[in-house]
PDB file of N, CA and C in Angstrom:
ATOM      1  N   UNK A   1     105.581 120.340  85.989  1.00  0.00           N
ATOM      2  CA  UNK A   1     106.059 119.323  86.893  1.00  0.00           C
ATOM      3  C   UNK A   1     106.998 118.411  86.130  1.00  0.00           C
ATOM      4  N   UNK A   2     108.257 118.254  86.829  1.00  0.00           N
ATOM      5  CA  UNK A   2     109.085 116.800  86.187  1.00  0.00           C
ATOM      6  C   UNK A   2     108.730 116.091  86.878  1.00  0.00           C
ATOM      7  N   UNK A   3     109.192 114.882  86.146  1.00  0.00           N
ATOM      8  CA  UNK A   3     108.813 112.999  86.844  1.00  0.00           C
ATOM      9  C   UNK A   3     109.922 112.688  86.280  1.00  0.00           C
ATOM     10  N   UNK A   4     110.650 112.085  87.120  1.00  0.00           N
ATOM     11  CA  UNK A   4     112.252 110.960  87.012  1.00  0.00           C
ATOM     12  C   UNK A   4     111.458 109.804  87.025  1.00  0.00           C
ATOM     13  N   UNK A   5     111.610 108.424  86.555  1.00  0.00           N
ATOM     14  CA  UNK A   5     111.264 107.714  86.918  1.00  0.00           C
ATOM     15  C   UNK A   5     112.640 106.680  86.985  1.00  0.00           C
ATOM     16  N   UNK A   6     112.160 105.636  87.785  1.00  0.00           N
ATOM     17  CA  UNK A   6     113.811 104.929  87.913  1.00  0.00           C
ATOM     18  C   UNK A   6     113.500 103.063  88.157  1.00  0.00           C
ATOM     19  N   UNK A   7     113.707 102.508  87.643  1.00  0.00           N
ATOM     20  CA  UNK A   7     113.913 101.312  87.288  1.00  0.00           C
ATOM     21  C   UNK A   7     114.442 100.448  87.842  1.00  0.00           C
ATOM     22  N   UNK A   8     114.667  99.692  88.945  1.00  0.00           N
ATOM     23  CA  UNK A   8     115.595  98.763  89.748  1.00  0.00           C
ATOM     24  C   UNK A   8     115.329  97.585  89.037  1.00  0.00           C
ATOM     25  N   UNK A   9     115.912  96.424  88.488  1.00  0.00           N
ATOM     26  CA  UNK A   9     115.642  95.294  88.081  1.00  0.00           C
ATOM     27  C   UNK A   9     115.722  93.995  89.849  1.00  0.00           C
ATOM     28  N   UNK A  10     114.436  93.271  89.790  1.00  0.00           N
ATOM     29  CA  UNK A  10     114.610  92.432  91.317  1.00  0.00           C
ATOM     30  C   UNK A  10     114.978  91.207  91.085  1.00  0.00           C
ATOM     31  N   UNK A  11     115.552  90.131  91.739  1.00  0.00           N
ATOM     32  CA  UNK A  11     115.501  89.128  91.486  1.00  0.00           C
ATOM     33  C   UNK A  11     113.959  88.344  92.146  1.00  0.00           C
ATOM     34  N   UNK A  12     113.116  88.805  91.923  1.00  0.00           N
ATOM     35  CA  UNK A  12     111.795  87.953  92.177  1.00  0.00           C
ATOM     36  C   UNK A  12     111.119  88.449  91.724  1.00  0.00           C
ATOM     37  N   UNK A  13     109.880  87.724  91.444  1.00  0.00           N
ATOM     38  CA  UNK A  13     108.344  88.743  91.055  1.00  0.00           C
ATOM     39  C   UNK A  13     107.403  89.924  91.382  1.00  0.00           C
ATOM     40  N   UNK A  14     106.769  89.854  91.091  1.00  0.00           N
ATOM     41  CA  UNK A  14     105.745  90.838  91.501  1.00  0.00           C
ATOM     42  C   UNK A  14     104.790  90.434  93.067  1.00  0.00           C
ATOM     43  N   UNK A  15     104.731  88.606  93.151  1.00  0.00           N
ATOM     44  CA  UNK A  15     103.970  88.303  94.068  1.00  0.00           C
ATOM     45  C   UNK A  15     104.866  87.744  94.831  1.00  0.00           C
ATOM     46  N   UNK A  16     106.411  87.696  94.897  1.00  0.00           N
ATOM     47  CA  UNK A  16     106.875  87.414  95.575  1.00  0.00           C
ATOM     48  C   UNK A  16     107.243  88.878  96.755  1.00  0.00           C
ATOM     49  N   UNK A  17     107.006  89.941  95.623  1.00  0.00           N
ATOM     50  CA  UNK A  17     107.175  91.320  96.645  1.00  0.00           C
ATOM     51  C   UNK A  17     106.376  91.506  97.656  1.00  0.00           C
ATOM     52  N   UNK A  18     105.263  91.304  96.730  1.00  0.00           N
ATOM     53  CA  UNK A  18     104.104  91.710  97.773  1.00  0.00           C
ATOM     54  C   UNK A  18     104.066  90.839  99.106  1.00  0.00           C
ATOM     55  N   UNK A  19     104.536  89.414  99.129  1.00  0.00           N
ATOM     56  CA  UNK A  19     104.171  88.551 100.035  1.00  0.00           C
ATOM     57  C   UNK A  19     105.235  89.292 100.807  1.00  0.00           C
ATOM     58  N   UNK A  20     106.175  89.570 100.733  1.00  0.00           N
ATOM     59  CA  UNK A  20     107.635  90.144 101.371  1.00  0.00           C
ATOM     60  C   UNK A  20     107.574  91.507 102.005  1.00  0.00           C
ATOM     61  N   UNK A  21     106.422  92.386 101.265  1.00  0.00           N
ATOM     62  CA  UNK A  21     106.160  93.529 102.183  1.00  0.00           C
ATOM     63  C   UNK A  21     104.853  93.020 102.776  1.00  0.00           C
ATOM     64  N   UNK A  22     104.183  92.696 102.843  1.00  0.00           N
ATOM     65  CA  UNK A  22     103.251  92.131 104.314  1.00  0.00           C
ATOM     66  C   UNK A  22     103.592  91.773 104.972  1.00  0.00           C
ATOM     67  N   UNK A  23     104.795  90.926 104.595  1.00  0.00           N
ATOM     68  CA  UNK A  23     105.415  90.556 105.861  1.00  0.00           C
ATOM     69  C   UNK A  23     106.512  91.042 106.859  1.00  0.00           C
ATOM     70  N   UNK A  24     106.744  91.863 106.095  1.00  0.00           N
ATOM     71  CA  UNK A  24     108.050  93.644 106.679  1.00  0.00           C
ATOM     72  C   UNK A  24     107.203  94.225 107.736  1.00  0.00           C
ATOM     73  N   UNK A  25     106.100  94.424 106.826  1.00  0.00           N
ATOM     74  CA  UNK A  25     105.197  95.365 107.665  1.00  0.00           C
ATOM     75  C   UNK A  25     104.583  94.602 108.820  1.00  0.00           C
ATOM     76  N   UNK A  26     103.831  93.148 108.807  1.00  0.00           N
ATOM     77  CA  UNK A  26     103.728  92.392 110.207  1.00  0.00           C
ATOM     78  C   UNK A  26     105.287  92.791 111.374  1.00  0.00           C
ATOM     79  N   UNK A  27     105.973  92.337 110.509  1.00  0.00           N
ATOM     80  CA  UNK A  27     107.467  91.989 111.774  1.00  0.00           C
ATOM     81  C   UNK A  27     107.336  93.671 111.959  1.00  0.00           C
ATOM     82  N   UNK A  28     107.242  94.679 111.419  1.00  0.00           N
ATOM     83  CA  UNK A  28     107.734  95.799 112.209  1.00  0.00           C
ATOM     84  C   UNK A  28     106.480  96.733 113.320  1.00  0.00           C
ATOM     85  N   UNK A  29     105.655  96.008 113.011  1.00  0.00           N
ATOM     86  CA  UNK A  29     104.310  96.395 113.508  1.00  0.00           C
ATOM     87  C   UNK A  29     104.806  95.538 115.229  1.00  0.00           C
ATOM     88  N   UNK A  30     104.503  94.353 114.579  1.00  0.00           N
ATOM     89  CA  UNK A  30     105.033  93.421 115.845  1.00  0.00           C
ATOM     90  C   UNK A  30     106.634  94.155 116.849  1.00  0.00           C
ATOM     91  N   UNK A  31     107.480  94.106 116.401  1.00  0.00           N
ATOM     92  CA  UNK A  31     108.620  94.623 116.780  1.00  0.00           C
ATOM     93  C   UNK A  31     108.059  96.104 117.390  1.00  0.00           C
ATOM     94  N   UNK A  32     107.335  97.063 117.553  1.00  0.00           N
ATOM     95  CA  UNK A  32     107.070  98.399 117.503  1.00  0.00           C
ATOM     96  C   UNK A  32     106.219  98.295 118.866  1.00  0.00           C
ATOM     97  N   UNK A  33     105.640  96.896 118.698  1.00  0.00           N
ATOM     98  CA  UNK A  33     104.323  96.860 120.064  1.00  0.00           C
ATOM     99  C   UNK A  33     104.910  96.271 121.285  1.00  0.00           C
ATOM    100  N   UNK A  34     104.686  97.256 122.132  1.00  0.00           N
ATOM    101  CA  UNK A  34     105.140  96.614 123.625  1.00  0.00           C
ATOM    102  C   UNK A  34     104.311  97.820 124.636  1.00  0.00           C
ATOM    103  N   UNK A  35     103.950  97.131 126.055  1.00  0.00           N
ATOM    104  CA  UNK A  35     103.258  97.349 127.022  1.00  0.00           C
ATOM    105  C   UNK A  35     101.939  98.490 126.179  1.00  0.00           C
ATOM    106  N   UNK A  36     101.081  98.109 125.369  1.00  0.00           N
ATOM    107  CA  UNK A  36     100.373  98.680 125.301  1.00  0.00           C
ATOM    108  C   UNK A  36     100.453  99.865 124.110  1.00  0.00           C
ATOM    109  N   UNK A  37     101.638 100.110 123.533  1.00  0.00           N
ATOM    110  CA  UNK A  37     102.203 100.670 122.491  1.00  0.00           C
ATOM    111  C   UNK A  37     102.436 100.097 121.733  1.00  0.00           C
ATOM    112  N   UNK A  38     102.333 101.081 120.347  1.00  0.00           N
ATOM    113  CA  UNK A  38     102.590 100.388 119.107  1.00  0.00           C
ATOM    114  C   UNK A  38     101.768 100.315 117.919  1.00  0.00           C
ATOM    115  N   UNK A  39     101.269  99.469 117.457  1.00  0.00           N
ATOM    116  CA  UNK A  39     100.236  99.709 115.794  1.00  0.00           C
ATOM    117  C   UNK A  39      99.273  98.637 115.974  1.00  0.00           C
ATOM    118  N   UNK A  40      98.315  99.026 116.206  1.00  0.00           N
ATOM    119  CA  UNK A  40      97.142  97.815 116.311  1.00  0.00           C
ATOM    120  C   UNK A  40      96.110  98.217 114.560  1.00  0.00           C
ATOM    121  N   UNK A  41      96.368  96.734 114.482  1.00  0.00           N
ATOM    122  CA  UNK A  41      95.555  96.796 112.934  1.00  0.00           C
ATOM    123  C   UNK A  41      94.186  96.415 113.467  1.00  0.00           C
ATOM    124  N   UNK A  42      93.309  97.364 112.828  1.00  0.00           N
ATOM    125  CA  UNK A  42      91.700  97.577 112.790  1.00  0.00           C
ATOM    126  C   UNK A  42      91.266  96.788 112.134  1.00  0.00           C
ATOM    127  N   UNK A  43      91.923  96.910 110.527  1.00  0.00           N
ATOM    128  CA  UNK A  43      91.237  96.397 109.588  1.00  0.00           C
ATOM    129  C   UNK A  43      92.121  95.918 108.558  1.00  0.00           C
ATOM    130  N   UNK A  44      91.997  95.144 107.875  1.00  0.00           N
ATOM    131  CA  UNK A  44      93.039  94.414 106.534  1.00  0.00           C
ATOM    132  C   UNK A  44      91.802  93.577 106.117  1.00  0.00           C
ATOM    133  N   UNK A  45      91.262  94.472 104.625  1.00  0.00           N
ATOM    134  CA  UNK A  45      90.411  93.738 104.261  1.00  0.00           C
ATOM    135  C   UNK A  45      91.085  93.970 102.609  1.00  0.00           C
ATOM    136  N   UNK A  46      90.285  92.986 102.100  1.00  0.00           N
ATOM    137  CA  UNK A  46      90.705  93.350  99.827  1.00  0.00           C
ATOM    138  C   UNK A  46      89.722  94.533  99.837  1.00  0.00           C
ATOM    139  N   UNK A  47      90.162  95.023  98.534  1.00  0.00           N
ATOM    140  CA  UNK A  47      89.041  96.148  98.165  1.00  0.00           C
ATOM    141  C   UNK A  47      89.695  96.738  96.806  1.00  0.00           C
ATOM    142  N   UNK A  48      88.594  96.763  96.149  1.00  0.00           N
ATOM    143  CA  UNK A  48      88.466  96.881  94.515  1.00  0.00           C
ATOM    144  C   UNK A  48      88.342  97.962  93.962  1.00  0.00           C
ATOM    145  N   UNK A  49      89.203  98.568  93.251  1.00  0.00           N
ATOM    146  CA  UNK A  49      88.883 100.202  92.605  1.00  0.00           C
ATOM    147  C   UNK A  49      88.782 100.328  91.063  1.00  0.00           C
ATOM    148  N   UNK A  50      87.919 100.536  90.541  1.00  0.00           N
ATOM    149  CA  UNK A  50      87.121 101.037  88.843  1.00  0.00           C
ATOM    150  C   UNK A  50      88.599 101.003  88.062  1.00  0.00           C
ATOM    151  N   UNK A  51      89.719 102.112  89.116  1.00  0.00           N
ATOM    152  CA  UNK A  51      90.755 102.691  87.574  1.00  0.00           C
ATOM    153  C   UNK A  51      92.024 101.925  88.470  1.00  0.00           C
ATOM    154  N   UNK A  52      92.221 101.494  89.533  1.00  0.00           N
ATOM    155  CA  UNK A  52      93.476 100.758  89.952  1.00  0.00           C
ATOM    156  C   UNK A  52      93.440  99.099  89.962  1.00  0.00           C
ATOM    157  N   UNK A  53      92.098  98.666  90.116  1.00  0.00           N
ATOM    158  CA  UNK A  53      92.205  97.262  90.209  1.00  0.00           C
ATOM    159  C   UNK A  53      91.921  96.744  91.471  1.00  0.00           C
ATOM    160  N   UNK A  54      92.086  95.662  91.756  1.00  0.00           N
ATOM    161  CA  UNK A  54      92.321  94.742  93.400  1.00  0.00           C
ATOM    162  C   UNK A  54      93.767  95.259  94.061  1.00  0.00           C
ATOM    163  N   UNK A  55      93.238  95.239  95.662  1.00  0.00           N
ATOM    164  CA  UNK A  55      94.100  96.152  96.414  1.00  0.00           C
ATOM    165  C   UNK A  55      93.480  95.768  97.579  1.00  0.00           C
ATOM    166  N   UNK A  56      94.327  96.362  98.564  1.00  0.00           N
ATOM    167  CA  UNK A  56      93.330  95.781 100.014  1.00  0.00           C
ATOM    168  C   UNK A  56      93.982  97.544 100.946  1.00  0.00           C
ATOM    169  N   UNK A  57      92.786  97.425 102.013  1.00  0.00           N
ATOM    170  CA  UNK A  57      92.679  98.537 102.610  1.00  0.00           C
ATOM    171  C   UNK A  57      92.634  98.049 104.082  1.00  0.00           C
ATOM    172  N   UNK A  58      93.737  98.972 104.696  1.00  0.00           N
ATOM    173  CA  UNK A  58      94.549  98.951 106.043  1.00  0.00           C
ATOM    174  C   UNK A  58      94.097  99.565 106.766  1.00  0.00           C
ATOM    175  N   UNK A  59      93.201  99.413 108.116  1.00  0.00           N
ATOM    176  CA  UNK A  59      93.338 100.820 108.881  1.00  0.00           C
ATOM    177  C   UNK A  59      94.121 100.820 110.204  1.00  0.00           C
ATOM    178  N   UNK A  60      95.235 101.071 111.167  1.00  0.00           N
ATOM    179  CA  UNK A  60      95.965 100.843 111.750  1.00  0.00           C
ATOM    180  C   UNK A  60      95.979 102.010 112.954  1.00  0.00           C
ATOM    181  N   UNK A  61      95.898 102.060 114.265  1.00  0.00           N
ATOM    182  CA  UNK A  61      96.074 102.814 115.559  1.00  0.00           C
ATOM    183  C   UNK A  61      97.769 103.037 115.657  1.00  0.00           C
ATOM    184  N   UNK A  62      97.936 103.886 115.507  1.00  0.00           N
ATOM    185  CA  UNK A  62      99.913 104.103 115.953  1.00  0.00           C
ATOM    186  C   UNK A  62      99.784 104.634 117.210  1.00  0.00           C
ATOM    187  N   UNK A  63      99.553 104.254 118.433  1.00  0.00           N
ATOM    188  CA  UNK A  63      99.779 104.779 119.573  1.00  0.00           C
ATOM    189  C   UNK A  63     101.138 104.976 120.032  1.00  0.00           C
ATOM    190  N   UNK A  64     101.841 106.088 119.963  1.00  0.00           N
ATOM    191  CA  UNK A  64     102.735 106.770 120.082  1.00  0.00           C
ATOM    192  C   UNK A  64     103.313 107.826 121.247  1.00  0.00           C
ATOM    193  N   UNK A  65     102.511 107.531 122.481  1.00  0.00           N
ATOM    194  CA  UNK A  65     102.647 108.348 123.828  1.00  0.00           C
ATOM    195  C   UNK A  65     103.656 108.430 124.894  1.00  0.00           C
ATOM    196  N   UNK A  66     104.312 107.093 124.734  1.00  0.00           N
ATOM    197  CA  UNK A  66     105.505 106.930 125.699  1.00  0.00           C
ATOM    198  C   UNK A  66     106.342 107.276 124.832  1.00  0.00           C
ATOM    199  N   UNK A  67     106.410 107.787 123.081  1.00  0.00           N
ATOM    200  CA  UNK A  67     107.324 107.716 122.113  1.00  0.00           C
ATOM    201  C   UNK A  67     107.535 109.597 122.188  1.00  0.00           C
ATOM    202  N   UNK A  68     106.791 110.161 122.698  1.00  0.00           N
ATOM    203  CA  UNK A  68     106.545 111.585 122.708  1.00  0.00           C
ATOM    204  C   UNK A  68     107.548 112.222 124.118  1.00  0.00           C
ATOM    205  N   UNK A  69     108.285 113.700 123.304  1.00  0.00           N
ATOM    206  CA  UNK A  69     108.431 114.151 124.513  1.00  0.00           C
ATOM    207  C   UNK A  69     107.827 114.599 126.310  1.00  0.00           C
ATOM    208  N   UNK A  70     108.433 114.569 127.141  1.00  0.00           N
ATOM    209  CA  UNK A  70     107.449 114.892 128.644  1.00  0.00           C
ATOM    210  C   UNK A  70     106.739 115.853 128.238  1.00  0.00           C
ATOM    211  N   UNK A  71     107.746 117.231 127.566  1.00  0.00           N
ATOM    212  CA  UNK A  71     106.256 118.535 127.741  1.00  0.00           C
ATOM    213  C   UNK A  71     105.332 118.014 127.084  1.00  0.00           C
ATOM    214  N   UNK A  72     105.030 117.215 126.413  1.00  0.00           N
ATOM    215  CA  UNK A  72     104.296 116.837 124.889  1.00  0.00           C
ATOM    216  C   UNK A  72     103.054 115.867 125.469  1.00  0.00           C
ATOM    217  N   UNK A  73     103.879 115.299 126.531  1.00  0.00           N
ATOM    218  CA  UNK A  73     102.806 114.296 127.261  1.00  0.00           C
ATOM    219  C   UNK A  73     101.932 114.894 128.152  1.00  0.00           C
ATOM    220  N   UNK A  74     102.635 116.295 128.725  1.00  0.00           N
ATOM    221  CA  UNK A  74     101.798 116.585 129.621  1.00  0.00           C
ATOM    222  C   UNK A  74     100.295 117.344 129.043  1.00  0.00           C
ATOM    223  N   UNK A  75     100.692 117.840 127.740  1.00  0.00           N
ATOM    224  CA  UNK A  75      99.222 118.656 126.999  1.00  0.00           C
ATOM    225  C   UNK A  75      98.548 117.454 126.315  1.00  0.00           C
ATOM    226  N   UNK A  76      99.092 116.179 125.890  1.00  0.00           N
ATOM    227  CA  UNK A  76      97.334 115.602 125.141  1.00  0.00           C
ATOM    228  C   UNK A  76      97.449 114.456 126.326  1.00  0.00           C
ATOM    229  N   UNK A  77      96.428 113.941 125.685  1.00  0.00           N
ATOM    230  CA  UNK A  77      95.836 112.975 127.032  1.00  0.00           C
ATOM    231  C   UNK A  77      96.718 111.390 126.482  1.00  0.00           C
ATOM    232  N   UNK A  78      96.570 110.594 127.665  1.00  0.00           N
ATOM    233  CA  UNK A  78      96.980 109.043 127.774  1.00  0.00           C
ATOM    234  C   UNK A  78      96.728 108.553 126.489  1.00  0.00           C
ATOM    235  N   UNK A  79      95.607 108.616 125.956  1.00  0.00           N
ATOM    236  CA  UNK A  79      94.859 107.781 124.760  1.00  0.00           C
ATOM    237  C   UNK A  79      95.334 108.368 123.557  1.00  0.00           C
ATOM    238  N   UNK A  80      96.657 108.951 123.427  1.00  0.00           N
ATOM    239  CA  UNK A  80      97.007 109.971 121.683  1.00  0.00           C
ATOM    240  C   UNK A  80      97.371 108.682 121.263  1.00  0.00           C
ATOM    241  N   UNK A  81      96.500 108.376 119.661  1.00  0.00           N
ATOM    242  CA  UNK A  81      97.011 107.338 118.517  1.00  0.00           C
ATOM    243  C   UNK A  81      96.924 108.329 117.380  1.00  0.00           C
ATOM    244  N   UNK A  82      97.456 107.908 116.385  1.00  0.00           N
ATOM    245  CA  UNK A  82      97.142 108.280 115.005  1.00  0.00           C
ATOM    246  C   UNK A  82      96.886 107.256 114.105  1.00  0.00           C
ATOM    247  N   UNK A  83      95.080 107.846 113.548  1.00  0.00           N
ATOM    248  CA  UNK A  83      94.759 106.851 112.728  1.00  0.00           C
ATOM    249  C   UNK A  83      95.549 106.983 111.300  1.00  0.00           C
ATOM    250  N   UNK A  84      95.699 105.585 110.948  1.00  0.00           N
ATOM    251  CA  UNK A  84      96.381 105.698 109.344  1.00  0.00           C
ATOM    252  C   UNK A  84      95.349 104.392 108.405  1.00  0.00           C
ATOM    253  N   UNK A  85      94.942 105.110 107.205  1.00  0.00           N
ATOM    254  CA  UNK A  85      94.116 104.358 106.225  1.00  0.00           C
ATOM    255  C   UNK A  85      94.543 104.080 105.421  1.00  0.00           C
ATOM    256  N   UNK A  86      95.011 103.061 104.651  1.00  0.00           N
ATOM    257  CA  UNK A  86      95.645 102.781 103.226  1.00  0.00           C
ATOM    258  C   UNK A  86      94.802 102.051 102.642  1.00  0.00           C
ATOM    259  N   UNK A  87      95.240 102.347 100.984  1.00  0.00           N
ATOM    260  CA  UNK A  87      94.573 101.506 100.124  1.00  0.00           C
ATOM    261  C   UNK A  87      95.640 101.195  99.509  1.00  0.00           C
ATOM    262  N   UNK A  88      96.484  99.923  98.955  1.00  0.00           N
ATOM    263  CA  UNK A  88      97.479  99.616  98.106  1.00  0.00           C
ATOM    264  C   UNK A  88      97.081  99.145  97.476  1.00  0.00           C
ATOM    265  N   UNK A  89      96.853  99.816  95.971  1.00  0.00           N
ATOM    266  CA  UNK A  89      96.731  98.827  95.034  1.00  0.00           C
ATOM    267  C   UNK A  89      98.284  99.253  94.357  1.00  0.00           C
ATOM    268  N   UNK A  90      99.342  98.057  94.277  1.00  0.00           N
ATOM    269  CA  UNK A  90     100.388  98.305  93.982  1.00  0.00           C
ATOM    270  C   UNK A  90     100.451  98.258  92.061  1.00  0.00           C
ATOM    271  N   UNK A  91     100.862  99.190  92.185  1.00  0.00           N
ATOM    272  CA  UNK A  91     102.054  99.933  92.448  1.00  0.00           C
ATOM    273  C   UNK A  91     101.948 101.241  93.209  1.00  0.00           C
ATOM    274  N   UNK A  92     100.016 101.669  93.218  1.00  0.00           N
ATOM    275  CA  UNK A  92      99.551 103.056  93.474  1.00  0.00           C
ATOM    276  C   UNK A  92      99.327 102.553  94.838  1.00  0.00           C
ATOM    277  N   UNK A  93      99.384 103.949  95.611  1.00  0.00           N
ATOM    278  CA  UNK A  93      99.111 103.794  97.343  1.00  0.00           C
ATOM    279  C   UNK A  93      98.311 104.622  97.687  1.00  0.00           C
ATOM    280  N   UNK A  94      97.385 104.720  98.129  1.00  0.00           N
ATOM    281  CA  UNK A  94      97.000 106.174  98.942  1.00  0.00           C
ATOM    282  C   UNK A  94      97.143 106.125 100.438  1.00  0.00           C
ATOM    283  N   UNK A  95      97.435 106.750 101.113  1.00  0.00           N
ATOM    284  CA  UNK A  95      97.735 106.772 102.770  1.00  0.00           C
ATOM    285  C   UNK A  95      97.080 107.722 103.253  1.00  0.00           C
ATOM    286  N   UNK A  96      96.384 108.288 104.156  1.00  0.00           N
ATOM    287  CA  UNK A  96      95.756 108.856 104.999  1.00  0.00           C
ATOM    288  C   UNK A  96      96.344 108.860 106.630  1.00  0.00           C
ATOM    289  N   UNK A  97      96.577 109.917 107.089  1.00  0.00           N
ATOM    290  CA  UNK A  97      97.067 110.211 108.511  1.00  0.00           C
ATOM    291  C   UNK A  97      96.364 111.419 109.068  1.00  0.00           C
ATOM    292  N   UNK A  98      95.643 110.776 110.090  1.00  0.00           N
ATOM    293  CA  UNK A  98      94.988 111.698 110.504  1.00  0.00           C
ATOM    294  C   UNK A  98      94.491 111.581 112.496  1.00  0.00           C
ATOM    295  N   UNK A  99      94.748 112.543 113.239  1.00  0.00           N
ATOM    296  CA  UNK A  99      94.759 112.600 114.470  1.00  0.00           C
ATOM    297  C   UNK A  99      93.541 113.740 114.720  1.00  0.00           C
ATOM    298  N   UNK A 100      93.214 114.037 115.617  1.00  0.00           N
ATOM    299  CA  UNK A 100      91.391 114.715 116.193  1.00  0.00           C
ATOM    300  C   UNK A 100      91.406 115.980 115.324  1.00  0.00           C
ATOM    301  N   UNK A 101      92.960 116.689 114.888  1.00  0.00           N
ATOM    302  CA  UNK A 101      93.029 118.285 114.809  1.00  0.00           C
ATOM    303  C   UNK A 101      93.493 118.198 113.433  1.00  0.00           C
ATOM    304  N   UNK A 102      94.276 117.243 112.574  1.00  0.00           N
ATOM    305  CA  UNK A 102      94.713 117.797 111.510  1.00  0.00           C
ATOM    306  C   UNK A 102      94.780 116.246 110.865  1.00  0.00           C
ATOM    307  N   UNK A 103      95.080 116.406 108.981  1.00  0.00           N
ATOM    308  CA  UNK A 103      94.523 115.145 108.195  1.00  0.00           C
ATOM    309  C   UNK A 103      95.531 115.398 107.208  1.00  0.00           C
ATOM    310  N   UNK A 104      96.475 114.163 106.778  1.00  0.00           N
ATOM    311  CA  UNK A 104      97.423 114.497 105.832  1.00  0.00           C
ATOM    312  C   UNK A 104      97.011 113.215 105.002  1.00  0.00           C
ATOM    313  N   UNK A 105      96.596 113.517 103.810  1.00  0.00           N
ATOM    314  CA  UNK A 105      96.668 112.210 102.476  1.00  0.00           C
ATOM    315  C   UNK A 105      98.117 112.453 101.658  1.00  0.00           C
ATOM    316  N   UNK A 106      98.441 111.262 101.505  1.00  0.00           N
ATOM    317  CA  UNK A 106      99.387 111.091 100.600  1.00  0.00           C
ATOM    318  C   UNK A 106      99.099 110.047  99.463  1.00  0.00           C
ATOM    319  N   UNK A 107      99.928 110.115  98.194  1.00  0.00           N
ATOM    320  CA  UNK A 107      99.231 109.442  97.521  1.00  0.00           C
ATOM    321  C   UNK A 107     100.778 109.115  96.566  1.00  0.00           C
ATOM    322  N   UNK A 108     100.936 107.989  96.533  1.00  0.00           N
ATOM    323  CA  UNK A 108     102.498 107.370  95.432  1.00  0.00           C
ATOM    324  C   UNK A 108     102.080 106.397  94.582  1.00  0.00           C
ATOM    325  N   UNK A 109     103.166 106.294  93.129  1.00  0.00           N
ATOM    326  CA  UNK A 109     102.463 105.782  92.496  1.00  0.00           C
ATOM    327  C   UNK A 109     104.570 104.973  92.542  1.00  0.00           C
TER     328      UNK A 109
END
């Protein structure tokens, strides 16, 4: 396996990022939800891991049904969301996507 790794220099910190992507992710969550569609957060709690540190864990509904084609609507039912689980402990992520039939983890560092 290769690894590139790549370096951007920011003009802010480390806790100025983080405050800046919570808050990306509120406005686009918000922006995304209308009549009943959209990303409803379950859960946003902290949570602590042995080899990553402090991190907090997301669990989020993407209801996505009016976003789907007609044939697409007509085979699953009214209620299709996809659950998504994260744990960020930044810089490491793990993500979880998973709907009734199939389960995709991803994991970035």
């Amino acid at each position: 396996m290769h690894l590139v790794e790549y370096r951007i220099c920011l003009p802010f910190t480390v806790e100025e990022y983080k405050r800046a992507q919570l808050y990306m992710i509120a406005r686009h969550c918000h922006q995304e939800s209308e009549n009943g569609e959209g990303v409803e957060v379950v859960k946003y709690e902290p949570c602590e891991d042995s080899l990553h540190g402090k991190g907090h864990y997301t669990e989020k509904r993407i209801y996505l049904y009016n976003k789907l084609p007609v044939w697409m609507q007509s085979i699953l039912p009214n209620i299709f969301y996809i659950e998504e689980k994260s744990w960020n402990y930044y810089p490491y992520t793990v993500t979880e996507y998973c709907v009734s039939f199939l389960i995709i983890n991803l994991r970035s560092l």
